[in-house]
N, C-alpha and C. Protein backbone atom coordinates (compact mmCIF):
# COMPACT_ATOMS: atom_id res chain seq x y z
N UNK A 1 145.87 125.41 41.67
CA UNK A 1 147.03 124.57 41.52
C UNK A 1 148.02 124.84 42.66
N UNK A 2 148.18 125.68 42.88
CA UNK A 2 149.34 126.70 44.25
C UNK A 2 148.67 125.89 45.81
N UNK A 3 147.26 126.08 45.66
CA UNK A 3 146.85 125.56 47.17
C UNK A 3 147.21 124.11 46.75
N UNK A 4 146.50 123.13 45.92
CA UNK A 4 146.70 122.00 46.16
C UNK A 4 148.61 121.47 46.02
N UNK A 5 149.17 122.19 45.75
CA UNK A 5 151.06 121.74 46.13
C UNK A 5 151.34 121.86 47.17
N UNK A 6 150.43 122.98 47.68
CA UNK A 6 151.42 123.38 49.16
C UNK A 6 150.31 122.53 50.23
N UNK A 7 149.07 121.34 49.84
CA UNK A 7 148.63 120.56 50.75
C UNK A 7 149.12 119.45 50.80
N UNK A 8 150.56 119.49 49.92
CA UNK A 8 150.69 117.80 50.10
C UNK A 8 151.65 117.69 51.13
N UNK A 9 152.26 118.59 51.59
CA UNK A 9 152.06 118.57 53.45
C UNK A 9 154.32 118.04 53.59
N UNK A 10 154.41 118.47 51.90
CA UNK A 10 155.94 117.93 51.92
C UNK A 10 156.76 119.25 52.64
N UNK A 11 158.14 118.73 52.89
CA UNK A 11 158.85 119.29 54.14
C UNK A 11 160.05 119.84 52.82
N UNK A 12 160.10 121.30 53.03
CA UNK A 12 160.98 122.15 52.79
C UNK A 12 161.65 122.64 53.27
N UNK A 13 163.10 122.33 53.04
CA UNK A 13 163.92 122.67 54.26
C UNK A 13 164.73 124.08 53.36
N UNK A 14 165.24 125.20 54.52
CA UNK A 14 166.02 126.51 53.94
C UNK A 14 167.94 126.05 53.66
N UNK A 15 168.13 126.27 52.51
CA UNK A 15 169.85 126.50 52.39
C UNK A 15 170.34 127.15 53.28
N UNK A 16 169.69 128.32 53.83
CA UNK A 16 169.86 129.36 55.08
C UNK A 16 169.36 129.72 56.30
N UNK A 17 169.64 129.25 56.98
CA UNK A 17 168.39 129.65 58.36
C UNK A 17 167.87 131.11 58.28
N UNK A 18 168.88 131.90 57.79
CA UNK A 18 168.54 133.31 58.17
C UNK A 18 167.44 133.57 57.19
N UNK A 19 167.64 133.27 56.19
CA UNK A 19 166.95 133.52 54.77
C UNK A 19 165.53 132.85 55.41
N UNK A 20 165.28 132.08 56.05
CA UNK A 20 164.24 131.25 56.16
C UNK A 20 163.39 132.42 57.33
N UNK A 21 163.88 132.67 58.10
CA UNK A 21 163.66 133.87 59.02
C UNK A 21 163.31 135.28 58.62
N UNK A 22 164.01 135.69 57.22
CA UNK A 22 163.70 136.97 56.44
C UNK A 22 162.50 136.41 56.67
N UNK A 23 161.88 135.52 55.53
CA UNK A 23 160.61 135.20 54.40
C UNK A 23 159.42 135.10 55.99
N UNK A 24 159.89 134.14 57.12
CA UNK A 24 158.92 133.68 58.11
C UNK A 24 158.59 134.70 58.90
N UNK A 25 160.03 134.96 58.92
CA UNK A 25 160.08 135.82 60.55
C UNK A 25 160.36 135.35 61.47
N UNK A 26 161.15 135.59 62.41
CA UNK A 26 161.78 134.39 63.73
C UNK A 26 160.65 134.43 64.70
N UNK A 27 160.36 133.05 64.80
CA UNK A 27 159.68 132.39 66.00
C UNK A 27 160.16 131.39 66.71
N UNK A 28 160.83 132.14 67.72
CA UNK A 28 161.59 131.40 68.95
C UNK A 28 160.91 130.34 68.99
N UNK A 29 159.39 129.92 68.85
CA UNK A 29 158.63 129.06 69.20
C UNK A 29 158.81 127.79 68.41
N UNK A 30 158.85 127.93 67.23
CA UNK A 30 159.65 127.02 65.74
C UNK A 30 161.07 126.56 66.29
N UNK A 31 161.79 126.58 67.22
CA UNK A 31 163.39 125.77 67.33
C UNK A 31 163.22 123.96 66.93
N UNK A 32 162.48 123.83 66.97
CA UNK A 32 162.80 122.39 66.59
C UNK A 32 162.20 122.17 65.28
N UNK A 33 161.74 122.96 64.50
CA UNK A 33 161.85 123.11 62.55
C UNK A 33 163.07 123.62 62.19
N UNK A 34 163.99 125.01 63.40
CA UNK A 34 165.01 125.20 62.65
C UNK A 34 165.75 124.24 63.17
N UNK A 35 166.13 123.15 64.14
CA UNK A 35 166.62 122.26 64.44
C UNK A 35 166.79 121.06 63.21
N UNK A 36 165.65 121.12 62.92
CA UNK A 36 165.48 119.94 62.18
C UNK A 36 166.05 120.41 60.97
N UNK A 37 165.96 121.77 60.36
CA UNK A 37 166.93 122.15 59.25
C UNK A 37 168.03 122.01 59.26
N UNK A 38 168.64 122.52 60.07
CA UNK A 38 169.94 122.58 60.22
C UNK A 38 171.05 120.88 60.52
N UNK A 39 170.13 119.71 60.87
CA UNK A 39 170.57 118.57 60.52
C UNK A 39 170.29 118.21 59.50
N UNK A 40 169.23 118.66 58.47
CA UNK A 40 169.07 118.47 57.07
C UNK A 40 170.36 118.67 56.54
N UNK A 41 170.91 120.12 56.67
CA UNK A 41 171.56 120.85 55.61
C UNK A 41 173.46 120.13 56.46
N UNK A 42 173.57 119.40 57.88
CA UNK A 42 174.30 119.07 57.81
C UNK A 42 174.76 117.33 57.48
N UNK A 43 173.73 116.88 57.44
CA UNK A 43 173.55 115.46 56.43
C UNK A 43 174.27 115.83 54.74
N UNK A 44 173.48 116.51 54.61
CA UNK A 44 173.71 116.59 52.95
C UNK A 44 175.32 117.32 52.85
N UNK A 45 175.55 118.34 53.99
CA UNK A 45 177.05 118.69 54.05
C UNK A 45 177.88 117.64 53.84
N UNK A 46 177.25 116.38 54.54
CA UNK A 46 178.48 114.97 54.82
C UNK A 46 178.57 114.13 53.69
N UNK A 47 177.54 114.51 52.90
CA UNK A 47 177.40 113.66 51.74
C UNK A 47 176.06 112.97 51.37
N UNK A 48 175.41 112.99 52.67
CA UNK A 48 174.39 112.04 52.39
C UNK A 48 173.34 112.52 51.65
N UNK A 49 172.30 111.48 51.14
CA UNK A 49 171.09 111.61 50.61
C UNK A 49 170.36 111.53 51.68
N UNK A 50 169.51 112.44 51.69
CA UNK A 50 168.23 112.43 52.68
C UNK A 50 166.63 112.48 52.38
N UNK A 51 166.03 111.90 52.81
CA UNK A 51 164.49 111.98 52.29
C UNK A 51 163.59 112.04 53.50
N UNK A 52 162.19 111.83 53.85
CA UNK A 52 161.84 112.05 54.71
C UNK A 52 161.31 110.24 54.71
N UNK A 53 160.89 109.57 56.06
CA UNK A 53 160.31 108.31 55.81
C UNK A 53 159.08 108.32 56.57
N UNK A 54 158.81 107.08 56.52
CA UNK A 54 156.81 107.07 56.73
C UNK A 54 156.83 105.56 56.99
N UNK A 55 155.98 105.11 57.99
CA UNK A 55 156.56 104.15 58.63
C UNK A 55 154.66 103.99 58.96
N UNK A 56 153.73 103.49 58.14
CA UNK A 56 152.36 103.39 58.83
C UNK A 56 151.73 105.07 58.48
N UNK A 57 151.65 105.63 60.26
CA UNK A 57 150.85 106.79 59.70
C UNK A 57 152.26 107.61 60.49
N UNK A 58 152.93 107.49 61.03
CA UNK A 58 154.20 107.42 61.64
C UNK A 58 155.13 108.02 60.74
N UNK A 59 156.06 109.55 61.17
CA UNK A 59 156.86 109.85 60.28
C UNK A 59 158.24 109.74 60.99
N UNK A 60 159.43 109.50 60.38
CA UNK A 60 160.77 109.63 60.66
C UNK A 60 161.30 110.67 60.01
N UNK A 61 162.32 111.64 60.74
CA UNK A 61 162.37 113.04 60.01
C UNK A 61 163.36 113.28 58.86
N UNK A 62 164.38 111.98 58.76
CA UNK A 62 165.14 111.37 57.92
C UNK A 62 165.83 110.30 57.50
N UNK A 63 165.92 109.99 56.59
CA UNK A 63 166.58 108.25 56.16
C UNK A 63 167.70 108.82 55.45
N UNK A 64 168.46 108.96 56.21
CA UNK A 64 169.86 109.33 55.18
C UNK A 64 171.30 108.18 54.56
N UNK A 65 171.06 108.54 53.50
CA UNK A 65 172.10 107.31 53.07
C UNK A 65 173.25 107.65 52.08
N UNK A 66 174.35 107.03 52.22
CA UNK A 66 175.70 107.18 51.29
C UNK A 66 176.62 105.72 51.57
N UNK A 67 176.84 105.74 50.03
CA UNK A 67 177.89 104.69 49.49
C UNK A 67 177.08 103.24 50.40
N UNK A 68 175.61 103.01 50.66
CA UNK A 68 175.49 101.84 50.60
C UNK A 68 174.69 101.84 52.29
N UNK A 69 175.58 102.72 52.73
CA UNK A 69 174.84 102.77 54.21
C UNK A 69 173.54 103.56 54.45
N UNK A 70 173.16 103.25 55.25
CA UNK A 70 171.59 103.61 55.57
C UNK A 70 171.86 103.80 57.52
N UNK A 71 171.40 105.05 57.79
CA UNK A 71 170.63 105.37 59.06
C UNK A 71 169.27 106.38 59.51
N UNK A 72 168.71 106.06 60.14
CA UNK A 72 167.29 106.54 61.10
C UNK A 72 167.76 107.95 61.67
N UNK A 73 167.28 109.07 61.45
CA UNK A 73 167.17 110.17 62.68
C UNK A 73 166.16 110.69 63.22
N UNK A 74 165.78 110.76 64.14
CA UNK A 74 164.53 111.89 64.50
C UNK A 74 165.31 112.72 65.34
N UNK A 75 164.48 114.01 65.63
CA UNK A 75 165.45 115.69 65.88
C UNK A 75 164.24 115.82 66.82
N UNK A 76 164.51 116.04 67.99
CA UNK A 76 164.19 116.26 69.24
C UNK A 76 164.50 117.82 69.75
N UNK A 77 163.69 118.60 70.12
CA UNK A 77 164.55 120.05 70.94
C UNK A 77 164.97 119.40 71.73
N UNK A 78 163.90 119.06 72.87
CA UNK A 78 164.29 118.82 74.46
C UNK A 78 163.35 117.50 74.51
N UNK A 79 164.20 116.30 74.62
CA UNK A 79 163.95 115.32 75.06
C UNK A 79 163.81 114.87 76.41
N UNK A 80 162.84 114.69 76.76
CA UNK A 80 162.35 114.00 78.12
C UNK A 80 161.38 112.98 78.24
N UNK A 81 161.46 112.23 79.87
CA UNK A 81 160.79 110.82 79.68
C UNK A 81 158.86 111.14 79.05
N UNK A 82 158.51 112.09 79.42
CA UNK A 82 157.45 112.19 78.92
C UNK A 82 157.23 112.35 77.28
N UNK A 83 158.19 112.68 76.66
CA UNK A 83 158.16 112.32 75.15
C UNK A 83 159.02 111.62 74.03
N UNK A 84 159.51 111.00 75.53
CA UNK A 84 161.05 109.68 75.28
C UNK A 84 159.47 108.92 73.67
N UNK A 85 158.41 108.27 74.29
CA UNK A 85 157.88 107.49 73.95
C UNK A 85 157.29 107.76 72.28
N UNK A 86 157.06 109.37 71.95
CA UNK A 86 156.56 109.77 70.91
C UNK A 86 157.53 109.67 69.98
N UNK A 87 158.99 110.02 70.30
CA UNK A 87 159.89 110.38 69.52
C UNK A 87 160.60 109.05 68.65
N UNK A 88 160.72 107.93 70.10
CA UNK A 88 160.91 106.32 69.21
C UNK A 88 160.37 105.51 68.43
N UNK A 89 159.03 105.89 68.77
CA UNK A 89 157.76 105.46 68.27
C UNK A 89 157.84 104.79 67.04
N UNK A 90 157.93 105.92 65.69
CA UNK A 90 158.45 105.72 64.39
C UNK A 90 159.68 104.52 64.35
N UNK A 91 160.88 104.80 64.79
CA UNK A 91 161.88 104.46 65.00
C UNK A 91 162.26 102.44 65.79
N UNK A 92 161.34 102.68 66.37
CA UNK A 92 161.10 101.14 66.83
C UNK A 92 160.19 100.33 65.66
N UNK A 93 159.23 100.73 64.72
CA UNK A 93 158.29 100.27 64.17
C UNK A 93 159.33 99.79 62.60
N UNK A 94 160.52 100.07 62.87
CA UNK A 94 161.29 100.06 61.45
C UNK A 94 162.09 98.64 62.06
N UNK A 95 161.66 97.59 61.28
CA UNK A 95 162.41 96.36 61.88
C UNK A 95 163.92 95.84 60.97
N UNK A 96 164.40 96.87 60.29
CA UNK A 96 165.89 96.52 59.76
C UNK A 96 166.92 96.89 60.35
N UNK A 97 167.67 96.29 60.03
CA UNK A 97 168.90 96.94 61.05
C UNK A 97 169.97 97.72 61.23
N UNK A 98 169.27 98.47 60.28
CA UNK A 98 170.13 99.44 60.02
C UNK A 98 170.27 100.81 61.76
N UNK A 99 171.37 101.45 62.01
CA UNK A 99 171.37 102.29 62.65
C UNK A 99 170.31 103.43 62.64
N UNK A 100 169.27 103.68 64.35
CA UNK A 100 168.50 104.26 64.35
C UNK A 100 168.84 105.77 65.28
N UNK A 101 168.99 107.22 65.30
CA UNK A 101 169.42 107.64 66.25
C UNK A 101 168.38 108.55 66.47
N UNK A 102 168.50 109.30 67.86
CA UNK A 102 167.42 110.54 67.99
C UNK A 102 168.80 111.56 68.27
N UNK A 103 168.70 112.67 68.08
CA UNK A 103 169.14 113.88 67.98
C UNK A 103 168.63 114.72 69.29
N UNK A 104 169.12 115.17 69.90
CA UNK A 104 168.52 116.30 71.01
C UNK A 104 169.40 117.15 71.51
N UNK A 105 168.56 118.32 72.24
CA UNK A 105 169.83 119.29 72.89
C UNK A 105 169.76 118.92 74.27
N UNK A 106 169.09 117.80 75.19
CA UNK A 106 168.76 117.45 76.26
C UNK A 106 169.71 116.44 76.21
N UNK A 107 171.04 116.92 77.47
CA UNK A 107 171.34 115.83 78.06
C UNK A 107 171.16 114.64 78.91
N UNK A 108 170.42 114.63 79.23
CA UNK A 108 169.45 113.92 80.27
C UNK A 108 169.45 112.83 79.63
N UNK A 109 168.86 113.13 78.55
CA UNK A 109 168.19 111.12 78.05
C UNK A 109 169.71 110.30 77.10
N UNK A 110 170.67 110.75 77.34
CA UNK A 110 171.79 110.14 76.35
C UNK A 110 171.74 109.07 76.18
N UNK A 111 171.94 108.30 75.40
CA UNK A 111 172.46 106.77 75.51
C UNK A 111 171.74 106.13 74.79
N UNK A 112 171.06 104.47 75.32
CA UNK A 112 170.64 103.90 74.31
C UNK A 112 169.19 103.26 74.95
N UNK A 113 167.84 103.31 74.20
CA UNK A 113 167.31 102.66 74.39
C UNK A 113 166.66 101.84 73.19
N UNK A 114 166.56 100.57 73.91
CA UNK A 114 165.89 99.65 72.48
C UNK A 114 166.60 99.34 71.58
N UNK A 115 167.96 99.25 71.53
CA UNK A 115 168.99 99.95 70.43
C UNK A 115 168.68 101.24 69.59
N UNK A 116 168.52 102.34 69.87
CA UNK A 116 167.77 103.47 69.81
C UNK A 116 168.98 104.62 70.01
N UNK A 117 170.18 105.17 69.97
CA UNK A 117 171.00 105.94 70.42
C UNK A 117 170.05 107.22 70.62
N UNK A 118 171.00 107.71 71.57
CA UNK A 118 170.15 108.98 71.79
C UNK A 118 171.83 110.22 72.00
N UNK A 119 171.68 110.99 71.08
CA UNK A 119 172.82 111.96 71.31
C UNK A 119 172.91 113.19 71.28
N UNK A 120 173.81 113.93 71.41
CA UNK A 120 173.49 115.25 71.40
C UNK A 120 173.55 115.61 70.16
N UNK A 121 172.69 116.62 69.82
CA UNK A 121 172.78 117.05 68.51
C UNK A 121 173.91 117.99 68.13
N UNK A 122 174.20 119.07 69.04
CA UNK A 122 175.96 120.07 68.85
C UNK A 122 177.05 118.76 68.50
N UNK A 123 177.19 117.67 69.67
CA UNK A 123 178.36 116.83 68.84
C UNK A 123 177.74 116.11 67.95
N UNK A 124 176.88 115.96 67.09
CA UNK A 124 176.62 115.28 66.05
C UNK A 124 176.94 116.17 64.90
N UNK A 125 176.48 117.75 64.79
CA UNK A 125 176.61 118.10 63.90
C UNK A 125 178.14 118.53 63.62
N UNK A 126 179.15 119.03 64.77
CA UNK A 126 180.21 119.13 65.22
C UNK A 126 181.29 117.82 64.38
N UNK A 127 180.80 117.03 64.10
CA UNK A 127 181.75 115.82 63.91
C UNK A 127 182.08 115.62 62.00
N UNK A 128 182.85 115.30 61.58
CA UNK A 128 183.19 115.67 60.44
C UNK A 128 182.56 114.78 59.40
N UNK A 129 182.71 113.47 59.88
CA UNK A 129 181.86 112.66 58.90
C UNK A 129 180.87 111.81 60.32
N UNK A 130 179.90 111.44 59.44
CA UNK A 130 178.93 110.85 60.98
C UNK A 130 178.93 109.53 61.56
N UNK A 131 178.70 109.60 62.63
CA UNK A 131 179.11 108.61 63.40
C UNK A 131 177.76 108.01 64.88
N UNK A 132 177.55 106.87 64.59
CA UNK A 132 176.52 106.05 64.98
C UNK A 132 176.88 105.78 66.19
């Protein structure tokens, strides 16, 4: 019963980074799982509901929503043109119109493609309520 829960391949995110690091152990190599936590845990700080989405065979790393609104994130370490294309991928295949953004610590790719924002993730999480 234990193996088949932990194959259904769902995404557990830590209340604590550190705590998550006791149990794992830090692997510098993992920054963009604790990346991706740490916009979990500051979504849900802002209020929002978050889930994970699925788009085909295609995953988006969150659909977060409050009081009616709906936006797209995917969490990038280091965004560059060579994986500009993997990261939108999901994100272009979603034809509503709701706001889609990518998250990164790479300044380089800022801005917008496709209507696609691309921002930094320090001022995203930095900002008090969120902003598209």
């Amino acid at each position: 019963k234990g193996r088949k829960y932990l194959e259904t391949q769902e995404k557990i995110y830590a209340a604590d980074v550190g705590i998550r690091n006791s149990v794992l152990g830090y692997r510098p190599s993992d920054i963009a799982g604790i990346l991706e936590n740490l916009v979990y845990l500051n979504l849900r700080q802002k209020g929002f509901s978050v889930s994970v989405g699925k788009t085909g065979t295609l995953e988006v790393d969150f659909v977060a929503s409050k009081d009616g609104a709906v936006f797209y994130v995917q969490v990038c370490y280091q965004l560059t043109p060579e994986n500009l294309e993997r990261e939108i991928a999901p994100l272009r295949q979603i034809k509503d119109n709701y706001p889609k953004l990518v998250l990164t610590l790479s300044d380089l790719m800022a801005g917008d493609v496709e209507g696609i924002k691309i921002r930094n993730l320090v001022d995203f999480l930095a900002e008090p309520i969120a902003k598209f």
